[in-house]
Protein backbone atom coordinates (compact mmCIF):
# COMPACT_ATOMS: atom_id res chain seq x y z
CA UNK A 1 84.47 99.14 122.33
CA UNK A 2 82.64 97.42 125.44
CA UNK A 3 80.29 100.33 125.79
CA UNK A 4 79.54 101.01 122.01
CA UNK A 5 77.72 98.42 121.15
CA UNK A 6 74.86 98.88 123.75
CA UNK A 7 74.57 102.59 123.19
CA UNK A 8 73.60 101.62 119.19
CA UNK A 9 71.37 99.15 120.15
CA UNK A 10 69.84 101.79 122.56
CA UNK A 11 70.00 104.64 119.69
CA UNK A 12 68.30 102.14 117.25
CA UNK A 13 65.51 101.02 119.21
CA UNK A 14 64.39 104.93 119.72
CA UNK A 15 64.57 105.40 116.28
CA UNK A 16 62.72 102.13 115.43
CA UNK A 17 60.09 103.60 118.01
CA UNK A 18 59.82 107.01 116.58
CA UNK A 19 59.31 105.88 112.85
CA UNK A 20 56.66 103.67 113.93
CA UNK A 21 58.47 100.07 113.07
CA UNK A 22 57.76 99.02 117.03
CA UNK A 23 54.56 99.59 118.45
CA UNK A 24 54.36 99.29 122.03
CA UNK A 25 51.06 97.28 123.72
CA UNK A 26 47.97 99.27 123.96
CA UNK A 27 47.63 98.72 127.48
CA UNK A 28 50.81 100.55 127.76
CA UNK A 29 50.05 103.61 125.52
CA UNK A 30 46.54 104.50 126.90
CA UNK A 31 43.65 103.18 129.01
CA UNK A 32 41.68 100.61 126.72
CA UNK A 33 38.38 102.32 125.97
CA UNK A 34 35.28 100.27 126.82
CA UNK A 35 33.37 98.40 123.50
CA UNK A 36 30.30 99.66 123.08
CA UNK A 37 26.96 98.57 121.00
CA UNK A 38 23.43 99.97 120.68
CA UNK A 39 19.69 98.20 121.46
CA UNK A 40 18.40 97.38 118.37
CA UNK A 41 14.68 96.41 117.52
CA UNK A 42 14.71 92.76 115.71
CA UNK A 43 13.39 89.09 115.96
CA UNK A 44 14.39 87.05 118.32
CA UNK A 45 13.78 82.82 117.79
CA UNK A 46 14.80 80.50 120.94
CA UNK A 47 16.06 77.26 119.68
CA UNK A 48 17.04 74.08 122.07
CA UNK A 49 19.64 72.00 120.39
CA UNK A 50 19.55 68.36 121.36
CA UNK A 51 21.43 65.26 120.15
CA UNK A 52 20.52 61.63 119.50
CA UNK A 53 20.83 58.72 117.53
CA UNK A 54 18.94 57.20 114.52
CA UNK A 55 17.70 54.48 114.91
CA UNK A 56 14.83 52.23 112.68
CA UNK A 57 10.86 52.76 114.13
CA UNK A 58 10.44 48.79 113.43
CA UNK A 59 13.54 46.77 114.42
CA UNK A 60 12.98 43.00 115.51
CA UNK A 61 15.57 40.35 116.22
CA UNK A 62 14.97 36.85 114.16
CA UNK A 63 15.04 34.00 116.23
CA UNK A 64 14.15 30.33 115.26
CA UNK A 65 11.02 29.04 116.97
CA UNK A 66 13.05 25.25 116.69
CA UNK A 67 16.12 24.51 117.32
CA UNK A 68 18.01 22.50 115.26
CA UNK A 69 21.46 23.19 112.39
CA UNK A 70 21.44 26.09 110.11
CA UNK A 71 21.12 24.23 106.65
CA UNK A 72 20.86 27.33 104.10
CA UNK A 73 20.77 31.24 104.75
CA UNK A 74 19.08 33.14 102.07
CA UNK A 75 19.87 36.77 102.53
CA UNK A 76 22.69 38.92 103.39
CA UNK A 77 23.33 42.23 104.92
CA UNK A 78 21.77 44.85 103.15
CA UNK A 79 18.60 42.79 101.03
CA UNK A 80 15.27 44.66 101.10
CA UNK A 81 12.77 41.93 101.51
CA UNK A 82 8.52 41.82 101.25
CA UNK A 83 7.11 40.19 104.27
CA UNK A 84 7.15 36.51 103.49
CA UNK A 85 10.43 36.05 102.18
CA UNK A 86 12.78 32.81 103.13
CA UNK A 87 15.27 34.17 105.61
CA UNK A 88 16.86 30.92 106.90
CA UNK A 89 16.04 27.29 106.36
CA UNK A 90 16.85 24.78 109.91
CA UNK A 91 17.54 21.34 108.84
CA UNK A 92 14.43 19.32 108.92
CA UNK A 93 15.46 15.31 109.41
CA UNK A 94 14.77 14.38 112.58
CA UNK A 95 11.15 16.40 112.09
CA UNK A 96 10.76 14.16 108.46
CA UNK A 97 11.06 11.18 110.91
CA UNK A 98 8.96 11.99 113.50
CA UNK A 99 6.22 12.81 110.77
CA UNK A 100 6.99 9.09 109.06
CA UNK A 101 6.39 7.72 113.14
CA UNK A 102 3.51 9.88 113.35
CA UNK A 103 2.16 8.42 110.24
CA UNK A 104 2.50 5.04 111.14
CA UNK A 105 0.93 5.33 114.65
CA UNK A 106 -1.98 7.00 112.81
CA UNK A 107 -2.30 3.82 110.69
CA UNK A 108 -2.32 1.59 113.46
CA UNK A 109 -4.15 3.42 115.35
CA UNK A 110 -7.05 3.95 112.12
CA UNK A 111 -6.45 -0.38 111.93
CA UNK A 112 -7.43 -0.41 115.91
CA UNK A 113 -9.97 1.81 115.82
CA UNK A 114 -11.56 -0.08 112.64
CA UNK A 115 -11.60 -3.45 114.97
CA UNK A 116 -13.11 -2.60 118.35
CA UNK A 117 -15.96 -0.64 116.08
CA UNK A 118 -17.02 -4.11 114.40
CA UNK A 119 -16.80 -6.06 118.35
CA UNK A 120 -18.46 -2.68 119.63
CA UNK A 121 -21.44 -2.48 116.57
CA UNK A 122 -21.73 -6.75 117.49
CA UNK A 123 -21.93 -6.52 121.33
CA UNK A 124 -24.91 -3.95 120.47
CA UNK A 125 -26.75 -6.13 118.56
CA UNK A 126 -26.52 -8.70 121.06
CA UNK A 127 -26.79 -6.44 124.02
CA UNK A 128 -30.53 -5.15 122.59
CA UNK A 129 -31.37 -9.20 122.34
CA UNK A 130 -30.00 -9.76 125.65
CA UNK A 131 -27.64 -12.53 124.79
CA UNK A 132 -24.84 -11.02 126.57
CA UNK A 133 -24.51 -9.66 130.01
CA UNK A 134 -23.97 -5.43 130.49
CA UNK A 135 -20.51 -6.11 131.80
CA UNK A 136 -18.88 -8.02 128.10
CA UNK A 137 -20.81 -4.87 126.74
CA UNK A 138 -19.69 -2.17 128.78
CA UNK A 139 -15.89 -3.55 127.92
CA UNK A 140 -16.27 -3.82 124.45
CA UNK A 141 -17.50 -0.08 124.29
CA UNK A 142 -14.81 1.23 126.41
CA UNK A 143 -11.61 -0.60 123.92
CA UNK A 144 -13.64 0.86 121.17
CA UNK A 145 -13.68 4.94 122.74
CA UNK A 146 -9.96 4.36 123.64
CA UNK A 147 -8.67 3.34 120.27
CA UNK A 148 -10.51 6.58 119.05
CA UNK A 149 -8.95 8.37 121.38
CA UNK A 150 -5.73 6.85 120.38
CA UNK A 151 -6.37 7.68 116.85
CA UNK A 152 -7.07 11.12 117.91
CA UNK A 153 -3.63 11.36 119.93
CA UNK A 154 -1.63 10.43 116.90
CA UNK A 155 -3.41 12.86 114.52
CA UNK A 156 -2.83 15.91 117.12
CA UNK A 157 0.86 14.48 117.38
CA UNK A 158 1.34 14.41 113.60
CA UNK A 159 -0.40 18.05 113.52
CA UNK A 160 2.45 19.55 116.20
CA UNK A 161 5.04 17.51 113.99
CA UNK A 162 3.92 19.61 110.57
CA UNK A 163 3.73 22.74 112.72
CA UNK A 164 7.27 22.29 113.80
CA UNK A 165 8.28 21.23 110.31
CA UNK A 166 6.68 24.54 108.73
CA UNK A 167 8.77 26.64 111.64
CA UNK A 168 11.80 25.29 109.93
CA UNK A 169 11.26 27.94 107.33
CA UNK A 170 12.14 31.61 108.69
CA UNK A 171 10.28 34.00 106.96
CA UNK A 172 10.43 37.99 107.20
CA UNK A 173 7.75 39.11 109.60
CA UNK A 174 7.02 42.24 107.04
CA UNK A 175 8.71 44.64 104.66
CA UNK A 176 12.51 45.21 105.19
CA UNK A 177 16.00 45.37 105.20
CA UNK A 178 18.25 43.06 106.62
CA UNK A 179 20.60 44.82 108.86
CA UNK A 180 23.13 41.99 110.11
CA UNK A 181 23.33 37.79 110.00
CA UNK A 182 24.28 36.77 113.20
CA UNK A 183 24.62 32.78 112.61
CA UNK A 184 27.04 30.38 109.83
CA UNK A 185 25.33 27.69 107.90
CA UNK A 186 26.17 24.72 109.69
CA UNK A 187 25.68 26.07 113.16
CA UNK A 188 23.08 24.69 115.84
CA UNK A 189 20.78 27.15 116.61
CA UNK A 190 18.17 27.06 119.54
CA UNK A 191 14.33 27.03 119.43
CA UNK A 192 12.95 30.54 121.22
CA UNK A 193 10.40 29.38 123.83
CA UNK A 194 10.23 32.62 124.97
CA UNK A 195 10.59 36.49 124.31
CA UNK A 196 14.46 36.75 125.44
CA UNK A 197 15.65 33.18 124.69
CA UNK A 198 16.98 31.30 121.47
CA UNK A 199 19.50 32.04 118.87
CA UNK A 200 19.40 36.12 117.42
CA UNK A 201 19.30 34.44 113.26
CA UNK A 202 19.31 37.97 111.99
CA UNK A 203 18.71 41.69 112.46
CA UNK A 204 15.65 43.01 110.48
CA UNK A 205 14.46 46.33 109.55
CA UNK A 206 12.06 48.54 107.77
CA UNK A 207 14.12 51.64 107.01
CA UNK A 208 11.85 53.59 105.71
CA UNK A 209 10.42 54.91 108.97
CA UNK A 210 13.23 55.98 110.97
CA UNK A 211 13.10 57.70 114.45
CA UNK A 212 15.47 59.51 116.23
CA UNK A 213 16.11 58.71 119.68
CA UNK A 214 17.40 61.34 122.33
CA UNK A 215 17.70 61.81 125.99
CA UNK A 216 16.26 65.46 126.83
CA UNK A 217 17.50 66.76 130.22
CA UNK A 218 14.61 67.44 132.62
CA UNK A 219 14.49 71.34 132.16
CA UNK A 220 14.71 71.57 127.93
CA UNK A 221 12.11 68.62 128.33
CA UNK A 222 9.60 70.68 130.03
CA UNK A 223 9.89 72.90 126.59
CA UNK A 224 8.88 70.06 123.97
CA UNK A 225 5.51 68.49 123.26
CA UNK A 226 4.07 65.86 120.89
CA UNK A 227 3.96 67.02 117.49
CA UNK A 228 6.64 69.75 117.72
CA UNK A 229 8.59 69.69 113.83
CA UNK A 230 12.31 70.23 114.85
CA UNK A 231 15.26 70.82 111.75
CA UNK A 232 17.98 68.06 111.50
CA UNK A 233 21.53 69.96 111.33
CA UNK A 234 24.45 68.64 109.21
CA UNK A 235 28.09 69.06 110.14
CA UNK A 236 28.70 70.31 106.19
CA UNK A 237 25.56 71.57 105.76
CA UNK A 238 22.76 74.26 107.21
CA UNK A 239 19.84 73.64 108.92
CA UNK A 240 16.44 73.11 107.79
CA UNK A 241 17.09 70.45 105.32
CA UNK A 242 15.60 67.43 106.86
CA UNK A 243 12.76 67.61 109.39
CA UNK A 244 11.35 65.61 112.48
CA UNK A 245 8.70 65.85 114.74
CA UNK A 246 8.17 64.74 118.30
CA UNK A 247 6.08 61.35 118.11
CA UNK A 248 6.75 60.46 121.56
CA UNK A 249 7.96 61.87 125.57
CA UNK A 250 8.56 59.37 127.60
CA UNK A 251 6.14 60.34 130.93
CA UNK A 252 8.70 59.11 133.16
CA UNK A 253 12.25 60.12 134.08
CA UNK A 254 15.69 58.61 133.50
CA UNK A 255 19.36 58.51 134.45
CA UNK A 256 21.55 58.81 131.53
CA UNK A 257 25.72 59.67 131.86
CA UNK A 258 24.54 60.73 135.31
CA UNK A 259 22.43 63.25 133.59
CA UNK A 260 18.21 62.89 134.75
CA UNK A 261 16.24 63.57 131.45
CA UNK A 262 13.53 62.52 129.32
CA UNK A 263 13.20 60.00 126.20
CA UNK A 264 11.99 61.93 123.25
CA UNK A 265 11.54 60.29 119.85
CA UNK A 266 11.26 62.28 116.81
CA UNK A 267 9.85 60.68 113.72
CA UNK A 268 12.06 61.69 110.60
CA UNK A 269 9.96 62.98 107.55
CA UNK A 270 11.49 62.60 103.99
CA UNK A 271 14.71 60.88 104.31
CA UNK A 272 16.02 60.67 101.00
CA UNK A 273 18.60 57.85 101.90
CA UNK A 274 21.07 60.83 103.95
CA UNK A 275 20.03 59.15 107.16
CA UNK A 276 21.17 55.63 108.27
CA UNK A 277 20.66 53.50 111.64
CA UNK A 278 23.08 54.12 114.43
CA UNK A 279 23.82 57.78 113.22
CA UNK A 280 24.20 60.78 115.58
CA UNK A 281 22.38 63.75 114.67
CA UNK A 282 22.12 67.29 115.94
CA UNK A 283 18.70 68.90 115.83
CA UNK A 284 17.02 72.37 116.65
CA UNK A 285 13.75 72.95 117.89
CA UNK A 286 12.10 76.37 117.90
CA UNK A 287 10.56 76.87 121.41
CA UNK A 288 9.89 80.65 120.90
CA UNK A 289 10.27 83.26 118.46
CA UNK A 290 9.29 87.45 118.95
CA UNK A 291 9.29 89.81 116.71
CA UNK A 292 10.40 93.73 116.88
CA UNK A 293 11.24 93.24 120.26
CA UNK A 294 14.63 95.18 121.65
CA UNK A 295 17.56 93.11 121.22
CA UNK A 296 20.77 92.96 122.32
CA UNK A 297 23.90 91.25 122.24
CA UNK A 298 24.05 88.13 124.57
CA UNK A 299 27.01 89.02 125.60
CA UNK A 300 26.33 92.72 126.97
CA UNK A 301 23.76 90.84 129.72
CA UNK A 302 25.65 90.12 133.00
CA UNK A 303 24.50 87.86 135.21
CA UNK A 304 24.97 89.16 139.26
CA UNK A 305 24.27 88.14 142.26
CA UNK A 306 20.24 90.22 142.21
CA UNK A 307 19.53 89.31 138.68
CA UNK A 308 20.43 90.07 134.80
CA UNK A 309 21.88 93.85 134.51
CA UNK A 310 23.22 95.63 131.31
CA UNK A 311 25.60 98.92 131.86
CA UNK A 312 24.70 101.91 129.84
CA UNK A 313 26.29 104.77 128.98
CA UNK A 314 24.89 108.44 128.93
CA UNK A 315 27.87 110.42 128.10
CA UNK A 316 30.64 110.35 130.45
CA UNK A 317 28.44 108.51 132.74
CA UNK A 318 28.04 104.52 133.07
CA UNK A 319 24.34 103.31 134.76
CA UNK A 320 24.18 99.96 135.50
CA UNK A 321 20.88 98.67 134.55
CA UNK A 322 18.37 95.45 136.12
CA UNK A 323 16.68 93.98 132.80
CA UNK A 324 13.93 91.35 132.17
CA UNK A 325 15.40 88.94 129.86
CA UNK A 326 12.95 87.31 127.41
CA UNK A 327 13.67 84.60 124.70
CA UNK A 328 17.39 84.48 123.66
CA UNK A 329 19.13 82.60 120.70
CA UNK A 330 22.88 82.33 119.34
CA UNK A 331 23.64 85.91 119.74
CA UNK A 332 21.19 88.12 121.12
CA UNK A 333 18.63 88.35 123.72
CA UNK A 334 15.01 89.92 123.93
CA UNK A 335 15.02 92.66 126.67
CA UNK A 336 11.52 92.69 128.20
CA UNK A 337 12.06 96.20 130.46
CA UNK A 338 15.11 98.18 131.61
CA UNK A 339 16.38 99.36 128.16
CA UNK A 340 15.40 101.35 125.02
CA UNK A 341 15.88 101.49 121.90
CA UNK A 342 18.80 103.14 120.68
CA UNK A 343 20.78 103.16 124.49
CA UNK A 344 24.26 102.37 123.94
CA UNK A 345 25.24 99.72 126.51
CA UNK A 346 28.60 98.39 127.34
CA UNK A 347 29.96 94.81 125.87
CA UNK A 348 32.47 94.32 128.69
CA UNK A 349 31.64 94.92 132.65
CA UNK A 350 33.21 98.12 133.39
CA UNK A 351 35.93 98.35 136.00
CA UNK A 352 34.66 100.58 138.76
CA UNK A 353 31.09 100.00 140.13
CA UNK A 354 28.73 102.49 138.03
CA UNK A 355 25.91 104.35 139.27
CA UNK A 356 22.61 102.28 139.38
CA UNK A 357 19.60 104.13 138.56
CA UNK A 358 16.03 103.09 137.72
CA UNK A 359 14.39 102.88 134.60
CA UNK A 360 10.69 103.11 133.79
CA UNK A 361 11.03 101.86 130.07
């Protein structure tokens, strides 16, 4: 019984083979035969894809040109705005009683200014008759220039006071959405007395220009130029549906993820609400395009050590071929010279060295 089991198992397996249930690897039943295509004539259009983010063309960060608390906020995330609009409102008491100080020292000042004029317009008078000496005149003109120029301190300091006081409003600097508040009512806030200082209020917008910003590396760069319409790609959806063109290369290099490139802004046209700040977007550009040109598949070029080669076959004999390689896109490359129409060419490199021969096509 030990030895009759293994001799059905045996006798079951030959018959399984010889009705064609098991199928033993190709490899193992004959030499795999080489795939083969043909050089077509077609159109060939080289596209670069690039990536990059979208982002507004006008974006400015609100800051308060005073400092002072937060005392309303008018808006919220998402508000389309006209230029003009209240944004924020700082609290304006201590600036209400510097303008009441201001005021006053203007009216003492005016009260001043309206007594050294009458000693001033006397001393004249008596000055022409010579009934008092230069000196009592000279000092009685002199309190009466100083308590104008008094009166003209206060008025310039009542002036900066209203200025400040109108700077208390926050108003949108032009059409817009708001994109974030940054601040609580309540909050101190301070003044921007410069580009990069004070307290970001808000994020503001206009969305209806948007760019898209990318970082090109230095050889697809060398490929674009200003004005150059490029298709926006969807991961759902084909190409071609939204367009952009090239407003901007920047003229000088950059290091980005270790990668030397090029900024390249790209102005989206019709935008139809699909396209929102801080997106990523793929894009391709055409950079090329011929027509009935011989084609074939990318794949069936080889790359070697003294340039591009293609092997052909010419019945039971395999050439391999040097080829000038024109524009290429997803699947098949241009073939300037080496190879004809119609020449079947191999899509795999075959395993012994074939026989290189010229070609005058």
């Amino acid at each position: 019984m030990k030895f009759l089991i293994p001799v059905a198992c045996v006798a079951a397996l030959a018959a399984a083979w010889f009705s064609g249930w098991i199928v033993l690897p190709e490899s193992d039943k004959r030499e795999d035969e080489p795939t083969t295509t043909t050089a077509t004539r077609d159109a060939v259009e080289a596209k670069l894809m690039l990536s990059g983010e979208v982002t507004p063309a006008f974006q400015v960060e609100v800051r308060p040109e005073v400092g002072g608390k937060v005392k309303k906020i008018h808006v919220v995330p998402g508000q389309h705005l006209a230029g003009g609009d209240l944004l924020v409102t700082i609290d304006d008491t201590d600036l209400l009683n510097e303008k009441a100080s201001a005021e006053t020292e203007i009216a003492g000042a005016r009260i001043q200014v309206g007594k050294t004029r009458g000693n001033y317009d006397r001393a004249s008078s008596l000055f022409k008759e010579k009934l008092i000496s230069r000196e009592v005149f000279a000092n009685l003109e002199a309190d009466f220039r100083i308590s104008e120029n008094m009166l003209e301190k206060a008025e310039r300091k009542l002036q900066t006071v209203n200025d400040r006081l109108s700077k208390t409003r926050v108003l949108a600097p032009a059409d817009g959405t708001i994109l974030d508040v940054n601040v609580n009512e309540g909050q101190v806030v301070v003044g921007a007395a410069s580009v990069n200082s004070g307290t970001i209020l808000l994020l503001f917008a206009d969305l209806t220009r948007l760019l898209i910003n990318a970082h090109v590396n230095q050889l697809d760069a060398a490929r674009l130029s200003v004005g150059q319409e490029m298709a926006i790609r969807f991961a759902d959806e084909d190409a071609g549906n939204l367009k952009a063109r090239i407003e901007f290369i920047a003229p000088v290099a950059t290091v980005k993820n270790n990668i030397k490139g090029f900024e390249v802004q790209a102005l989206i046209g019709e935008n139809e609400g699909r396209l929102k700040p801080g997106m990523s977007v793929s894009m391709d550009v055409p950079v090329g395009r011929a027509d009935q040109v011989v084609t074939v598949p990318i794949s069936a070029v080889f790359k070697e050590k003294d340039g591009k080669v293609v092997y052909v076959r010419k019945g039971g004999e395999i050439e391999r071929r040097k080829v000038a390689v024109g524009l290429t896109d997803m699947s098949r490359a241009e073939i300037k010279s080496g190879l004809d129409e119609g020449e079947e060419i191999l899509l795999v490199e075959p395993p012994a060295a074939p026989l290189e021969k010229s070609h005058s096509g």
